[in-house]
N, C-alpha and C. Protein backbone atom coordinates (compact mmCIF):
# COMPACT_ATOMS: atom_id res chain seq x y z
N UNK A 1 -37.08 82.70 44.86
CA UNK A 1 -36.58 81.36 44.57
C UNK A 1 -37.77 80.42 44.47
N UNK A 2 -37.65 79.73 43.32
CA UNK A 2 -39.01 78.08 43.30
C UNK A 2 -38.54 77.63 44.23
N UNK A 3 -39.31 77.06 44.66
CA UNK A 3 -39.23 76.04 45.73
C UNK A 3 -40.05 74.48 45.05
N UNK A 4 -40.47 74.30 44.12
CA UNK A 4 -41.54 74.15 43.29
C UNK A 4 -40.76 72.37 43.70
N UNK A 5 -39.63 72.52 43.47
CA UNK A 5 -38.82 70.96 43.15
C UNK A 5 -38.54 70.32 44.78
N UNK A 6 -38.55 71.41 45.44
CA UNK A 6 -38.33 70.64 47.17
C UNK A 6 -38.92 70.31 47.87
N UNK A 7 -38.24 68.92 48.43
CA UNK A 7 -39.13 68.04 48.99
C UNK A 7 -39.11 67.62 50.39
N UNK A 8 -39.87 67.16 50.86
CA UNK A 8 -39.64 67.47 52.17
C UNK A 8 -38.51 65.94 52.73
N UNK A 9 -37.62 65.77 53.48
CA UNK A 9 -36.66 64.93 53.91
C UNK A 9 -37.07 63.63 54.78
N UNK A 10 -38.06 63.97 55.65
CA UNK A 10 -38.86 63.68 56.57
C UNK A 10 -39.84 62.09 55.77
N UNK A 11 -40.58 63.04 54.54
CA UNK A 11 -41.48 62.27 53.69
C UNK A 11 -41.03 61.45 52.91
N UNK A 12 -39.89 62.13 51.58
CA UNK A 12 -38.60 61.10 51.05
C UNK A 12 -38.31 59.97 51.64
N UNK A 13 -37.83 60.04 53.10
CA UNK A 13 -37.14 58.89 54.12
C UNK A 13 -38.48 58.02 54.32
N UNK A 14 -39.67 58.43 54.01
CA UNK A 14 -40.73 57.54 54.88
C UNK A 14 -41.08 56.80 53.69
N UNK A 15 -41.36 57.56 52.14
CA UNK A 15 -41.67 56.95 51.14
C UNK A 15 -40.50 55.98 50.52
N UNK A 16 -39.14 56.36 51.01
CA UNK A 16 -38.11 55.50 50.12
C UNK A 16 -38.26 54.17 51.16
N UNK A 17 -38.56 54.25 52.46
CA UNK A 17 -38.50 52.87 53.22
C UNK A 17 -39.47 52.13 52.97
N UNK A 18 -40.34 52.60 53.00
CA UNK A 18 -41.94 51.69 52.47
C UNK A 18 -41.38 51.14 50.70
N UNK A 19 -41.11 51.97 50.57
CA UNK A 19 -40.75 51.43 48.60
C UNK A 19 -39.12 50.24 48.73
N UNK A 20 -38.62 50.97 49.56
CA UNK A 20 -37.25 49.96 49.61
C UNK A 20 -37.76 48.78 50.36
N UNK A 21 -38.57 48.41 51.01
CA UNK A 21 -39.34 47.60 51.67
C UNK A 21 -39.91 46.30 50.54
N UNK A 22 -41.02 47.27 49.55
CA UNK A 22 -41.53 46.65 48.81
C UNK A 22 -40.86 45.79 47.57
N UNK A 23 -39.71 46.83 47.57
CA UNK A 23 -38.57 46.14 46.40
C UNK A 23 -38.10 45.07 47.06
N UNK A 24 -37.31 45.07 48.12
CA UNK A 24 -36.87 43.71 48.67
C UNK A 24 -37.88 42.62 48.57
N UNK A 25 -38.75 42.88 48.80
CA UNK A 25 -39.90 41.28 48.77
C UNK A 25 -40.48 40.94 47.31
N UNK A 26 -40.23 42.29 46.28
CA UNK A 26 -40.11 41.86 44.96
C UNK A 26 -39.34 40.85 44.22
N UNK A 27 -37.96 41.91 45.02
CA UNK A 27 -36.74 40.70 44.48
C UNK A 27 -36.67 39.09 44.83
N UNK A 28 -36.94 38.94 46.60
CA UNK A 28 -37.24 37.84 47.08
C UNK A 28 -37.95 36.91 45.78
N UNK A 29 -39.36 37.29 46.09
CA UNK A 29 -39.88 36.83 45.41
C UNK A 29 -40.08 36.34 43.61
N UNK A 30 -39.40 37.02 43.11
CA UNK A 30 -39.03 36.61 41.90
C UNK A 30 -37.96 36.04 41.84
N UNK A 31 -36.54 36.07 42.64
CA UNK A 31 -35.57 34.98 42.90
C UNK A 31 -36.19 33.53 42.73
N UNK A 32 -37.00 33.40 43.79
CA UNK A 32 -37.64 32.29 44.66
C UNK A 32 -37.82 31.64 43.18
N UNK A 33 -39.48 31.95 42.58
CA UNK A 33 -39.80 31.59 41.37
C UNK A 33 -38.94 31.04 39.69
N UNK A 34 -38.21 32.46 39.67
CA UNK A 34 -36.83 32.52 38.78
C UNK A 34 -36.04 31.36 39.24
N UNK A 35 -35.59 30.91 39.90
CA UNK A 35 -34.46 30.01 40.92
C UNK A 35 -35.26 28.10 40.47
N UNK A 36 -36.68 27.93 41.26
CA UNK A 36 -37.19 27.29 40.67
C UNK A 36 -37.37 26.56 39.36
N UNK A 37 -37.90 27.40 38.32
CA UNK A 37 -37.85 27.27 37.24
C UNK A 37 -36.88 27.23 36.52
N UNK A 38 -36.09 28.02 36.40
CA UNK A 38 -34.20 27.27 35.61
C UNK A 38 -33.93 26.24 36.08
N UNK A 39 -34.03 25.64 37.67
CA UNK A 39 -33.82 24.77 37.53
C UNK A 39 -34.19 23.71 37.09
N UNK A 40 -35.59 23.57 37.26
CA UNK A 40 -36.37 22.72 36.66
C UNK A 40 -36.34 22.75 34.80
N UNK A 41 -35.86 23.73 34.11
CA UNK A 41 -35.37 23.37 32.65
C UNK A 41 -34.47 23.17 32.64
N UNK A 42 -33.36 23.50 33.48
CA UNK A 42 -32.17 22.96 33.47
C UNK A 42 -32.05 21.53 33.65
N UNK A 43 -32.53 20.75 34.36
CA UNK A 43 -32.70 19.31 34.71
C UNK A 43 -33.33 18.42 33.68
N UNK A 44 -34.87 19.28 33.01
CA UNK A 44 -35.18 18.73 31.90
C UNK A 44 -34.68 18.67 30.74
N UNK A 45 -33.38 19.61 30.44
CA UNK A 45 -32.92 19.70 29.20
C UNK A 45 -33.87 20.97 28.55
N UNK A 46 -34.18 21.39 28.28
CA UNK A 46 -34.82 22.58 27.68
C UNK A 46 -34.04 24.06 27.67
N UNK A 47 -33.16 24.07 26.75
CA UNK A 47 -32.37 25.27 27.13
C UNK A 47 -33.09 26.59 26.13
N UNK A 48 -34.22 25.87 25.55
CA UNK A 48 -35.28 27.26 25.31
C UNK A 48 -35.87 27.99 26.04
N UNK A 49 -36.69 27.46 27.24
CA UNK A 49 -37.55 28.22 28.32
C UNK A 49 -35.86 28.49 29.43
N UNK A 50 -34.91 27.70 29.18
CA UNK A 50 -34.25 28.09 30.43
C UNK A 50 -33.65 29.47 30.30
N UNK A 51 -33.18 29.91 28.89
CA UNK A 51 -32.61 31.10 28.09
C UNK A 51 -33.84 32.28 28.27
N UNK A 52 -35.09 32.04 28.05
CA UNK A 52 -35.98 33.02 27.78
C UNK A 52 -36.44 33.05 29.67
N UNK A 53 -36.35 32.23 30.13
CA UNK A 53 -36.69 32.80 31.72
C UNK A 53 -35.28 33.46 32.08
N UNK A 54 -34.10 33.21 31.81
CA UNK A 54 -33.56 34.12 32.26
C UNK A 54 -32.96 35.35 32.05
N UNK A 55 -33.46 36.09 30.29
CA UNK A 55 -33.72 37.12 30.21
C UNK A 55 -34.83 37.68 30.30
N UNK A 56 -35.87 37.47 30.64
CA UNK A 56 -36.89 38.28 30.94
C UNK A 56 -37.24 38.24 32.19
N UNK A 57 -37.41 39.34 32.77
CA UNK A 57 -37.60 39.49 34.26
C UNK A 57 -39.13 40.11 34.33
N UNK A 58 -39.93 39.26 34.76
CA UNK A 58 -41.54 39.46 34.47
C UNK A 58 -42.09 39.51 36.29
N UNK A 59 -40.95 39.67 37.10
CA UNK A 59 -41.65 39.54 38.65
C UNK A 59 -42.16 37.79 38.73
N UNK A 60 -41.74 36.96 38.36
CA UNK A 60 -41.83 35.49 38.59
C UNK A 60 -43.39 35.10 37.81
N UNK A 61 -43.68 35.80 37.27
CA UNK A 61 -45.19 35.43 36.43
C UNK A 61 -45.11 34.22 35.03
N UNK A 62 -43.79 34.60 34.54
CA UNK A 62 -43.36 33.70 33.46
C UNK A 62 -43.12 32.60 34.04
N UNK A 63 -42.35 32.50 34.81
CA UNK A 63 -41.92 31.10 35.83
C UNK A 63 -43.11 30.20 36.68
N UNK A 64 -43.83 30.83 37.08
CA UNK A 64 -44.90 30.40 37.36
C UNK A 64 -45.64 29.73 36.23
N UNK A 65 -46.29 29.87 35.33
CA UNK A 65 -46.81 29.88 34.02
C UNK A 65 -46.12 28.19 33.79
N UNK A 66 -44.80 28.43 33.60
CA UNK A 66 -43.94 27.63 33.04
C UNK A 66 -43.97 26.40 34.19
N UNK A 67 -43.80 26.81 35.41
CA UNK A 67 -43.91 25.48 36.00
C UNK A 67 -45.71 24.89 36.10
N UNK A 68 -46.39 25.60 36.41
CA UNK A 68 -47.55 25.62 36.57
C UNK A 68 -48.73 25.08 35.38
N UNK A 69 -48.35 25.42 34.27
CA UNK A 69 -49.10 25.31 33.07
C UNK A 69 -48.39 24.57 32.22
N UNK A 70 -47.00 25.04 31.74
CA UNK A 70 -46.24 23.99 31.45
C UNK A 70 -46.04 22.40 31.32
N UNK A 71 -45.46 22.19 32.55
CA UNK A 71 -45.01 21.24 33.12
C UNK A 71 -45.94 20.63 34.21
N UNK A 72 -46.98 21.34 34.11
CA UNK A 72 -48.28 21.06 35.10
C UNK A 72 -47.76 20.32 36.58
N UNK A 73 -46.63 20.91 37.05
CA UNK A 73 -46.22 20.53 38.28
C UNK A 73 -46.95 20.56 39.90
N UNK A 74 -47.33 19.23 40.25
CA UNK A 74 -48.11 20.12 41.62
C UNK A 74 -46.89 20.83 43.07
N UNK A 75 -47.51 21.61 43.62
CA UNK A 75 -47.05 22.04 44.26
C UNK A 75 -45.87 21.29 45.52
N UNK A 76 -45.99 20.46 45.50
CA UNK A 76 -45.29 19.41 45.70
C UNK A 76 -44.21 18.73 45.29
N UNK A 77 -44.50 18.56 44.12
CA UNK A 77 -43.60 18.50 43.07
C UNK A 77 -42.29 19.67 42.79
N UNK A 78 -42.19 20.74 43.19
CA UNK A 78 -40.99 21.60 43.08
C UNK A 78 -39.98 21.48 43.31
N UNK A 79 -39.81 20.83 44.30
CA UNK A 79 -38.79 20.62 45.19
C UNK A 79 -38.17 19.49 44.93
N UNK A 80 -38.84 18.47 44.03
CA UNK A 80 -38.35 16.79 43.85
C UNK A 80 -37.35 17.04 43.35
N UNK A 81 -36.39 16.41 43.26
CA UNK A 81 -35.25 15.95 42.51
C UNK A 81 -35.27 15.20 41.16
N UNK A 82 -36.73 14.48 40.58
CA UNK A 82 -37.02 13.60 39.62
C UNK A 82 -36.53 15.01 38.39
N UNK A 83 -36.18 13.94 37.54
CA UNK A 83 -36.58 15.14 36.36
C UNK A 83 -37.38 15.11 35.79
């Protein structure tokens, strides 16, 4: 019999927690960013960047970009309510 494909249970469980680990703070983190940024085109009226940030899922790099370079928002600025 191969054995060629079996894996050990032990290692699986250790590599899927470290990786299921890393995914959760992925998702976090591109929520966070993603969440941000729609809103902030949503408020400005821009339903071009608000449509294209929310089909493309880039890990929050587009969103960043967009508030950051964009809209040259300081960090401070995220959270305002102004539009």
């Amino acid at each position: 019999m191969n054995n060629y494909y079996a894996v050990n249970p032990v290692d699986f469980n250790e590599r899927m927690g470290r990786f299921g680990f890393v995914l959760i703070l992925l998702v976090v983190w591109s929520l966070f960013w993603k969440g941000l940024a729609l809103w902030h085109a949503g408020r400005r009226g821009q339903p071009g960047w608000f449509v294209i940030m929310l089909i493309l899922n880039t890990v929050g790099i587009l969103d960043i970009i967009y508030l950051f370079a964009v809209l040259k928002l300081k960090f401070s600025d995220l959270f305002s309510t102004k539009a």
